[in-house]
Protein backbone atom coordinates (compact mmCIF):
# COMPACT_ATOMS: atom_id res chain seq x y z
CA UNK A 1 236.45 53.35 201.02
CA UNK A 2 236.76 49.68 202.65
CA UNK A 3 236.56 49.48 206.44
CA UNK A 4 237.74 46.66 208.69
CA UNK A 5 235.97 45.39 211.81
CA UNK A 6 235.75 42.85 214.05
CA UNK A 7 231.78 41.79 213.48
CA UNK A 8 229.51 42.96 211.23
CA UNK A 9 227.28 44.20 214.55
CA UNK A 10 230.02 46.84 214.29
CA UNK A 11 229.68 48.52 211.17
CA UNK A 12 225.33 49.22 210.76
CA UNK A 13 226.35 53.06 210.10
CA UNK A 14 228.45 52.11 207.32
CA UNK A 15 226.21 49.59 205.68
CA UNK A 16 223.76 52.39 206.07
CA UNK A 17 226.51 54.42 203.62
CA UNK A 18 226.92 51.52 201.62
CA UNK A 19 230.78 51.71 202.24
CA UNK A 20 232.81 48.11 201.61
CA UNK A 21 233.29 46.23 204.66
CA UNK A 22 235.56 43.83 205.35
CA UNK A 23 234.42 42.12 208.52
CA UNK A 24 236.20 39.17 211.17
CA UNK A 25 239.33 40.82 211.36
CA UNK A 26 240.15 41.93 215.01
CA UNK A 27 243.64 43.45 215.28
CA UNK A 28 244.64 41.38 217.97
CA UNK A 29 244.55 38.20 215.87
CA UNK A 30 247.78 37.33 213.66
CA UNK A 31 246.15 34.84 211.57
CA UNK A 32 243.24 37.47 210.81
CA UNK A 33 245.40 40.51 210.33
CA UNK A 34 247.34 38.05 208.04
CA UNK A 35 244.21 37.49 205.83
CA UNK A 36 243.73 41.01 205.59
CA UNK A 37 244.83 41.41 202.03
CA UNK A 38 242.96 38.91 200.80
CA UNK A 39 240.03 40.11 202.00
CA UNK A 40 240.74 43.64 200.97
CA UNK A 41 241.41 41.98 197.40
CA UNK A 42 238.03 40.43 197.57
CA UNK A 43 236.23 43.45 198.23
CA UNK A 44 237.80 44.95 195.14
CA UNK A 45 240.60 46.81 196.04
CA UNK A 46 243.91 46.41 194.70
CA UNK A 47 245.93 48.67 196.64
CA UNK A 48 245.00 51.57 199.66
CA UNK A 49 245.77 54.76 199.15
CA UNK A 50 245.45 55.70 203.06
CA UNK A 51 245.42 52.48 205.60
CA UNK A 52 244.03 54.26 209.46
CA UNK A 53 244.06 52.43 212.23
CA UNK A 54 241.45 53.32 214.52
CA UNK A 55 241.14 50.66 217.00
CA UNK A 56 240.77 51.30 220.58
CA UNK A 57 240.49 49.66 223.56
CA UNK A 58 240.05 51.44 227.69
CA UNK A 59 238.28 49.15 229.57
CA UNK A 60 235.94 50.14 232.56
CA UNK A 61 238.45 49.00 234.94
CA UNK A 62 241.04 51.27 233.45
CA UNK A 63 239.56 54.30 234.91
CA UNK A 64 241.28 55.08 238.39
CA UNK A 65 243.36 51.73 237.88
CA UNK A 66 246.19 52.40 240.63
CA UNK A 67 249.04 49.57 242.43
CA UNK A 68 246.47 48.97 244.67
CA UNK A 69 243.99 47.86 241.86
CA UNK A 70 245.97 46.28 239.06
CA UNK A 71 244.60 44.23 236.32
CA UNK A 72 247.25 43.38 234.56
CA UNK A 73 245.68 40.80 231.72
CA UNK A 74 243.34 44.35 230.76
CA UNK A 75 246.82 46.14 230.79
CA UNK A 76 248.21 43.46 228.41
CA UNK A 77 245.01 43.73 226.20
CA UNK A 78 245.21 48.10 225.46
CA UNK A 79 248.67 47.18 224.97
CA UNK A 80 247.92 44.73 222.12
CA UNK A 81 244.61 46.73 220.84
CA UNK A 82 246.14 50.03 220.47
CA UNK A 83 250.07 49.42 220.12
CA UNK A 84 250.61 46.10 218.25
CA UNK A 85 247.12 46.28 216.78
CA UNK A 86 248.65 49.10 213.95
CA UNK A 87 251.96 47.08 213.35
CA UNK A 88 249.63 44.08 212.57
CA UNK A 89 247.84 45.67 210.72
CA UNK A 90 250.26 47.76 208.59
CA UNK A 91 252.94 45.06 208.05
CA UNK A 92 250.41 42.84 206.85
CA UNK A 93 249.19 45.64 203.99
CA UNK A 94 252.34 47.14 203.42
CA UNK A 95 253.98 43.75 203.01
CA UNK A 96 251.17 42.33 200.95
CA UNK A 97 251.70 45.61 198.54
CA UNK A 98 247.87 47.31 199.66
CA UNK A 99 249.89 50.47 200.48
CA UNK A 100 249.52 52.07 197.33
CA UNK A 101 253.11 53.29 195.49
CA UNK A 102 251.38 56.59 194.22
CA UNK A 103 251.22 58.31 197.77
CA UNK A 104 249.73 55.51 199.94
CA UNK A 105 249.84 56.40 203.52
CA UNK A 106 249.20 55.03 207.06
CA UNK A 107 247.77 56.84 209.48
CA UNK A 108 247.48 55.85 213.50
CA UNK A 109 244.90 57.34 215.43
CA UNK A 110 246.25 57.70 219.04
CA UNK A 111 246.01 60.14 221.63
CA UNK A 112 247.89 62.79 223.73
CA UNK A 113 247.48 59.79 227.00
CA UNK A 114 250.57 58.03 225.36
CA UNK A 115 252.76 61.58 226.14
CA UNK A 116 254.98 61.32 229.24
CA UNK A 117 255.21 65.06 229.74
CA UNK A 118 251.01 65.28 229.57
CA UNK A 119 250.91 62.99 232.35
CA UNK A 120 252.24 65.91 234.60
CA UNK A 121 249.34 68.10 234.08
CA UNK A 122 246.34 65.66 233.10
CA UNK A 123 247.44 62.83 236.12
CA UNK A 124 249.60 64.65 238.61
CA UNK A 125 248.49 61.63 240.95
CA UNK A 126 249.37 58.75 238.76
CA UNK A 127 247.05 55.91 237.73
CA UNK A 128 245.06 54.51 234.40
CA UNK A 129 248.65 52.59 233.92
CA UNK A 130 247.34 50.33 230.77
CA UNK A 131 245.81 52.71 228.47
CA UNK A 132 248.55 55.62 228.76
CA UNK A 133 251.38 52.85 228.57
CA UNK A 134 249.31 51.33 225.32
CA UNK A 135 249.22 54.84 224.27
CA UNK A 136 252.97 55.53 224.79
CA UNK A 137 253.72 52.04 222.81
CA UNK A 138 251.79 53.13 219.68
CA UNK A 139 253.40 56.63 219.62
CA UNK A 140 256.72 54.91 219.59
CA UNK A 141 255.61 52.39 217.72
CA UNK A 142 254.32 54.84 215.00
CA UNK A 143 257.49 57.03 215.13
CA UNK A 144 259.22 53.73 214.40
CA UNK A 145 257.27 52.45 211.66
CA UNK A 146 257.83 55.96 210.21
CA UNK A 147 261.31 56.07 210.42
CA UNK A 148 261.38 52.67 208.61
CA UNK A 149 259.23 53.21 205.77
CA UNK A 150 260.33 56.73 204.87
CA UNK A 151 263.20 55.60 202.56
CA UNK A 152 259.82 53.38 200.62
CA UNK A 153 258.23 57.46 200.71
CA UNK A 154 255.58 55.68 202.55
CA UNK A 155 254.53 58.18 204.90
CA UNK A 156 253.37 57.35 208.38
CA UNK A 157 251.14 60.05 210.49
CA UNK A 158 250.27 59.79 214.39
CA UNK A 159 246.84 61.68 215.34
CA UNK A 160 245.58 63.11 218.10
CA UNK A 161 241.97 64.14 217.21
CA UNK A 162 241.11 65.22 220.72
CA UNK A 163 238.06 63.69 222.93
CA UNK A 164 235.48 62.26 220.79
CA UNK A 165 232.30 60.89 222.08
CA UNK A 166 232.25 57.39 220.85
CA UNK A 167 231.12 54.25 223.04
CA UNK A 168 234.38 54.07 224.31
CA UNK A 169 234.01 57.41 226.57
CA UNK A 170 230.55 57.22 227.07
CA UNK A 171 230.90 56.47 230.72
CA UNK A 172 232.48 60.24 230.51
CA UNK A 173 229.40 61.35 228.86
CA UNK A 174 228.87 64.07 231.92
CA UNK A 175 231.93 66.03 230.92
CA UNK A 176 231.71 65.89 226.85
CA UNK A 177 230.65 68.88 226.73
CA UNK A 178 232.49 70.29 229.63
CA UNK A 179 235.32 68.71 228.27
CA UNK A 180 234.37 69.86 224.01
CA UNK A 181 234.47 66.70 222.83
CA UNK A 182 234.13 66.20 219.67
């Protein structure tokens, strides 16, 4: 196992694991997502036999964001985090030939907020435009990418692993268990 983050601040619970790290890469950053594969090389691996993206980005501001309270540079920024983030990402692996030939895979973490018909039922009233777009752009973005790289047999997997209590929902702390996150 070799993770990727941004800082090593990031990543104490896997040093604490003693799991490979491969740290200064933040996905919204061509030149470092290009220097991925070297820096996978250096930390011994030849080749990946699953790449997941797991970055994620909702902002505080996100949360009730309606026309009367845009933020459009945030927008821009889920947009890049969680939807162009995984194409950086995976072209620069795939590309580079770190997607393993014996069954490599990549593997998008996103979310149900990116499905237009969910909307309907989970915000009837609109709102929280930037991360449900961001989310819509990696689903298609991830269909895409699988379409692509299926004649390589490189296959390409969207998840949805539910609500998870991470720092990112922690401000929704009240209703994780309410909720059953995860």
């Amino acid at each position: 196992v070799v993770t990727v983050c941004r800082a090593a601040s990031e990543s104490e619970d896997l040093t604490a694991l003693g799991v490979a790290q491969v740290t200064g890469v933040d996905v919204c950053d061509d030149a470092a997502c290009a220097s991925l594969p070297s820096k996978v090389r250096a930390a011994g691996f030849d080749g990946l036999d699953y790449v997941i993206n797991n970055a994620g980005y909702f902002p505080g501001t996100a949360e009730g964001e309606t026309l009367a309270s845009m933020d459009f540079p945030e927008q821009l920024k889920q947009i890049d985090v969680c939807a162009v983030g995984p194409l950086r990402v995976s072209s620069a692996l795939y590309n580079a030939g770190k997607v393993s030939k014996d069954g490599g895979k990549i593997i998008i973490v996103t979310s149900q907020a990116g499905s237009v018909d969910w909307r309907f039922t989970q915000c009837p009233e609109g709102g929280n435009y930037g991360h449900h777009m961001s989310r819509a752009a990696c689903n298609i973005g991830g269909v895409l990418l699988a379409l692509e790289l299926k004649k390589a047999g490189v296959p390409v997997v969207l998840l949805h692993p539910g609500f998870n209590r991470t720092e990112m929902t922690a401000k929704y702390s009240h209703i994780w268990d309410i909720e059953g996150a995860v």
